[in-house]
C-alpha atoms as a PDB file:
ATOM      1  CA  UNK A   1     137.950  60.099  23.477  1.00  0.00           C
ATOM      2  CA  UNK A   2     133.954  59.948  22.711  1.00  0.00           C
ATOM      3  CA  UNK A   3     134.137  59.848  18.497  1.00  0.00           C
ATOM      4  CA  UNK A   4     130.920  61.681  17.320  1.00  0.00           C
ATOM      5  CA  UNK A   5     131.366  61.498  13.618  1.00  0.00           C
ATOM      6  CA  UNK A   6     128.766  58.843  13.176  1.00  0.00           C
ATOM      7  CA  UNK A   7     125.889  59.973  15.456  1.00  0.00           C
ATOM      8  CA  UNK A   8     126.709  64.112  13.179  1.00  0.00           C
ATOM      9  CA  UNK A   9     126.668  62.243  10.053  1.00  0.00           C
ATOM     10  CA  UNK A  10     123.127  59.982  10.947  1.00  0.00           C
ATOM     11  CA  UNK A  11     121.801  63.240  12.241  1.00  0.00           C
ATOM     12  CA  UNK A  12     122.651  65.254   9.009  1.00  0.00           C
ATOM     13  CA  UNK A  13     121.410  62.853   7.046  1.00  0.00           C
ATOM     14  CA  UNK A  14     117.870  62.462   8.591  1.00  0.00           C
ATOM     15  CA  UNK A  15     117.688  66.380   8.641  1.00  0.00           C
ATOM     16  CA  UNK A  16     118.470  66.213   5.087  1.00  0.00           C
ATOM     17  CA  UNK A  17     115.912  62.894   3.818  1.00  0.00           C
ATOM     18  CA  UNK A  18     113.126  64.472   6.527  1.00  0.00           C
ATOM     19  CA  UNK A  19     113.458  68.112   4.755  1.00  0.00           C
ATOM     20  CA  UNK A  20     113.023  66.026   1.627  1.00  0.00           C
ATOM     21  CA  UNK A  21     109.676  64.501   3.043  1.00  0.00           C
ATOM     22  CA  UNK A  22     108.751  67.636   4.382  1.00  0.00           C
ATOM     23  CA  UNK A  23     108.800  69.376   1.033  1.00  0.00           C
ATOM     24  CA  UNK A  24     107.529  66.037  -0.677  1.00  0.00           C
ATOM     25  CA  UNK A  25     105.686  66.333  -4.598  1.00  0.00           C
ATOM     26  CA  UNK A  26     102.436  65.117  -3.917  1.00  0.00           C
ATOM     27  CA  UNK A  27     102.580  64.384  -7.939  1.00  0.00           C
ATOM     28  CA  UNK A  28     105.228  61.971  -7.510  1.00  0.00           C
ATOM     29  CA  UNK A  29     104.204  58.443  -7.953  1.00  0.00           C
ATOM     30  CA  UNK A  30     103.517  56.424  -4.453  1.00  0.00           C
ATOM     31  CA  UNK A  31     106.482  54.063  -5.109  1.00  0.00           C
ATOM     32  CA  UNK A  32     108.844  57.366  -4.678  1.00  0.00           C
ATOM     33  CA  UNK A  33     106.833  58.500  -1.920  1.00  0.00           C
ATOM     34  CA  UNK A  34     106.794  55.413  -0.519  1.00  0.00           C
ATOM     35  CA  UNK A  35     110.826  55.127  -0.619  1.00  0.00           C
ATOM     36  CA  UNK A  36     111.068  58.774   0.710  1.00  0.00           C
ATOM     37  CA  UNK A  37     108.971  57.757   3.742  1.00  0.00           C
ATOM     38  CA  UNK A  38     111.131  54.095   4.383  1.00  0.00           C
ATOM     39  CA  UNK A  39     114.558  56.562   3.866  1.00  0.00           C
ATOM     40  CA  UNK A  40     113.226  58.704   6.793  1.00  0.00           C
ATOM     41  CA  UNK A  41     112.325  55.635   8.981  1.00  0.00           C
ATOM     42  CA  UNK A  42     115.647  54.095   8.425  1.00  0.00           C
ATOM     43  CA  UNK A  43     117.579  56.956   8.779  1.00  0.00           C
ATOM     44  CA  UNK A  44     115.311  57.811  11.937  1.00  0.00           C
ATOM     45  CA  UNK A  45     116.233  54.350  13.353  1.00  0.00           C
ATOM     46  CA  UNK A  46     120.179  54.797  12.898  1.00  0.00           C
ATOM     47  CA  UNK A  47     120.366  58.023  13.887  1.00  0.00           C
ATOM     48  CA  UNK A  48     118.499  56.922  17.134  1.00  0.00           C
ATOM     49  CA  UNK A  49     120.574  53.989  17.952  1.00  0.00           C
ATOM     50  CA  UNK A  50     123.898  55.698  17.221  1.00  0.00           C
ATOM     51  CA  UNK A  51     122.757  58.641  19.583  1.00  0.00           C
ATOM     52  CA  UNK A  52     122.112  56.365  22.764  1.00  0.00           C
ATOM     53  CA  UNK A  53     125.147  54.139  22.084  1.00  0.00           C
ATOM     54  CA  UNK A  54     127.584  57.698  22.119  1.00  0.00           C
ATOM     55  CA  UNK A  55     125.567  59.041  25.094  1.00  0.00           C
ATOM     56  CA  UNK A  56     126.245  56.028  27.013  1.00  0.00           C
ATOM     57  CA  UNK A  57     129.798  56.894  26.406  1.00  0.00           C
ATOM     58  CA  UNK A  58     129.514  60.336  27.130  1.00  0.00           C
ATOM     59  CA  UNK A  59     127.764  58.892  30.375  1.00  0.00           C
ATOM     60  CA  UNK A  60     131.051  56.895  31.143  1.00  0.00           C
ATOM     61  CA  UNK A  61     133.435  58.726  29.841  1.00  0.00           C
ATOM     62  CA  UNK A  62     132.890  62.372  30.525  1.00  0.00           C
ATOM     63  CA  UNK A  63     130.655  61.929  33.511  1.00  0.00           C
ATOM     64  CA  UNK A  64     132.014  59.048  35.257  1.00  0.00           C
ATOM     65  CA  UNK A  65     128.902  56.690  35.493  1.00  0.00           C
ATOM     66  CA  UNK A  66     130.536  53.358  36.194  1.00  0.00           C
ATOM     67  CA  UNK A  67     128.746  50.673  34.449  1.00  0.00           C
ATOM     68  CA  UNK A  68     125.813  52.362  32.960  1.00  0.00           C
ATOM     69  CA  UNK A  69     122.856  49.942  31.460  1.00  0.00           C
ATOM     70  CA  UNK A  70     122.842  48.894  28.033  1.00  0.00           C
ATOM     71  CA  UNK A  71     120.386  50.067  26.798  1.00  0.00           C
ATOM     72  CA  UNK A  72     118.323  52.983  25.936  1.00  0.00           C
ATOM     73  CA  UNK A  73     115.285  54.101  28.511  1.00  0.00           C
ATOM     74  CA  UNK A  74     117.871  53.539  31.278  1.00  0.00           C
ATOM     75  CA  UNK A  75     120.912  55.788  29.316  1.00  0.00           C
ATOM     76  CA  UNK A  76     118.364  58.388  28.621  1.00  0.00           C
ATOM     77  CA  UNK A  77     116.858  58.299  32.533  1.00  0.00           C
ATOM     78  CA  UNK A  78     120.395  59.022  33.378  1.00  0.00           C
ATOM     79  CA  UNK A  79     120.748  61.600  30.821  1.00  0.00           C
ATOM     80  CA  UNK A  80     117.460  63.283  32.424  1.00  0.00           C
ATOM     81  CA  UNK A  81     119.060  63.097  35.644  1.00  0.00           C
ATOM     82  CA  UNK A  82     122.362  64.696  34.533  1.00  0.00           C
ATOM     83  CA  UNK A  83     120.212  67.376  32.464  1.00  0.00           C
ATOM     84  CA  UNK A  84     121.544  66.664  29.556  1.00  0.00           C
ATOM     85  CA  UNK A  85     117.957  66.643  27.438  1.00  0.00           C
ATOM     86  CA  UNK A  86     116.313  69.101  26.285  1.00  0.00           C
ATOM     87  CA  UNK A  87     113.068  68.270  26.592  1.00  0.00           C
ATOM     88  CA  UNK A  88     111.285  65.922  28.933  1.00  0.00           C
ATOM     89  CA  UNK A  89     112.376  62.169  29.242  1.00  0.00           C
ATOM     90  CA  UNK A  90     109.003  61.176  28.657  1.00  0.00           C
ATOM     91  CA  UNK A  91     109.482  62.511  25.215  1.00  0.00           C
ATOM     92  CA  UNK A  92     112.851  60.303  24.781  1.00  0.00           C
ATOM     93  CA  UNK A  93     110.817  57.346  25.858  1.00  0.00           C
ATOM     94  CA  UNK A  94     108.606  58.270  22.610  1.00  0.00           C
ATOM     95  CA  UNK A  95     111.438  58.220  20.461  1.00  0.00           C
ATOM     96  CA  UNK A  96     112.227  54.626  22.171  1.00  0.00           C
ATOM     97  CA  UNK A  97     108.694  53.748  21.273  1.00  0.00           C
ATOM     98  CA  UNK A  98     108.609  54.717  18.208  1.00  0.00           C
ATOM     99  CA  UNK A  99     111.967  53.311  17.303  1.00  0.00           C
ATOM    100  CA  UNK A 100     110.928  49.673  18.661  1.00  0.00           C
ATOM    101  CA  UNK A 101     107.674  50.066  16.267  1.00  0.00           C
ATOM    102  CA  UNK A 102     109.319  50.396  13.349  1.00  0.00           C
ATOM    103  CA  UNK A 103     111.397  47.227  13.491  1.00  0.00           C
ATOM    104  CA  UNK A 104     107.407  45.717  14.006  1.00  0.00           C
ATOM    105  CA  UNK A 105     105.692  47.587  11.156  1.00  0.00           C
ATOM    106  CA  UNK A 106     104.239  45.255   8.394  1.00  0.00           C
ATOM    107  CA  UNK A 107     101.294  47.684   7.326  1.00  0.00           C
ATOM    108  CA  UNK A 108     103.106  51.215   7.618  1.00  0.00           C
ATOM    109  CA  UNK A 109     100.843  52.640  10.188  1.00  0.00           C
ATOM    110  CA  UNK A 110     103.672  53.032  12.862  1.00  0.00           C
ATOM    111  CA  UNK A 111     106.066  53.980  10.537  1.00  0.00           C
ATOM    112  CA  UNK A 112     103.700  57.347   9.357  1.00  0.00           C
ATOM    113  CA  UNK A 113     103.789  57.737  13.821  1.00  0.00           C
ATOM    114  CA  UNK A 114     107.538  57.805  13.411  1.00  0.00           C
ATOM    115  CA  UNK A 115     107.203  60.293  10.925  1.00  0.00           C
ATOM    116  CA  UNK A 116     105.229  62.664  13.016  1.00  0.00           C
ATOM    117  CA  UNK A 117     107.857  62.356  15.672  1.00  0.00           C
ATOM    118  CA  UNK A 118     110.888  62.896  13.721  1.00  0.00           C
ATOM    119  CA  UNK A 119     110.894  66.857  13.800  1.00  0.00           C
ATOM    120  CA  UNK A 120     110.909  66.730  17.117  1.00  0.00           C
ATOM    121  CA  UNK A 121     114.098  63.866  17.451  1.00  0.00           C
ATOM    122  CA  UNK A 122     115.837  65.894  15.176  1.00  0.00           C
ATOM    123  CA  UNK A 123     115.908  69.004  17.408  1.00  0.00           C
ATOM    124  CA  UNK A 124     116.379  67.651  20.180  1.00  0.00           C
ATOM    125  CA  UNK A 125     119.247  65.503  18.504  1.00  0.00           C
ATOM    126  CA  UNK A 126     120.549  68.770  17.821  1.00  0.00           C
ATOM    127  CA  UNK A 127     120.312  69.993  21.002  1.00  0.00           C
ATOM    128  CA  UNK A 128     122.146  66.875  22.573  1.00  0.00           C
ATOM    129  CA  UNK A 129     125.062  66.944  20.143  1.00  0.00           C
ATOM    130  CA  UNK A 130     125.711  70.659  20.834  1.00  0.00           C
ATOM    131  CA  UNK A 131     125.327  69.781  25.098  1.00  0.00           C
ATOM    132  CA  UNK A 132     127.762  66.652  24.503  1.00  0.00           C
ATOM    133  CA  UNK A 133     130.453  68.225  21.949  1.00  0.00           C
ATOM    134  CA  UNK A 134     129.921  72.126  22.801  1.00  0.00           C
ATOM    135  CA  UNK A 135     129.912  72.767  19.395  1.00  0.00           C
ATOM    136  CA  UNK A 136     127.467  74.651  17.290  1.00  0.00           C
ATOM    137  CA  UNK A 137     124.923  72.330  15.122  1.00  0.00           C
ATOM    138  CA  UNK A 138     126.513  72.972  11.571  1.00  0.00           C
END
């Protein structure tokens, strides 16, 4: 049995800090800004890395794929080819970019890319969690 407690709860919890940054207080000093925008990108890269880990399982264990790669452009090619994404896999192989940047970021620029991109992840999170589980996003 696939256990998708983690990837819900990293999900919910970038929905929740990226809401935060959406609605940010420009008055607030930079250091808070600052930690609002490193929550997002940290939460961004969990929530990305538990998603392809449970769709590779999903991939084995629901679909059959017998010895899927480990790792993510290949999980989310096969995920394209199953139609399980929402959107294109071009855009999942942005999220893979993006993800890979921010473990190389030393002067924030790629993390502020990440940022632009996370509306996007989170929907079509969303819509991968309700395609995998068959449950309503709650």
């Amino acid at each position: 049995m696939i256990g998708y407690e983690k990837f819900e709860k990293s999900l919910k919890r970038l929905q929740e800090q990226n809401l935060y940054y959406q609605h940010l207080d420009e008055e607030l000093p930079t250091n808070l800004k600052e930690a609002v925008i490193e929550s997002v990108v940290q939460r961004f890269e969990t929530c990305y890395d538990t998603l392809w880990k449970v769709l590779r399982r999903y991939l084995i264990e629901e679909l059959g794929l017998v010895n899927p790669p480990n790792s993510p452009k290949p999980i989310f090619r096969l995920a394209n080819e199953n139609d399980l994404l929402a959107s294109s896999v071009e855009q999942w192989f942005e999220y893979t970019q993006a993800r890979i940047n921010t473990s190389h970021d030393y002067d924030g620029e790629k993390a502020k890319a990440c940022l632009e991109l996370v509306p996007d992840f989170v929907g079509d999170a969303i819509a991968l969690y309700k395609t995998m589980t068959g449950e309503l996003w709650k």
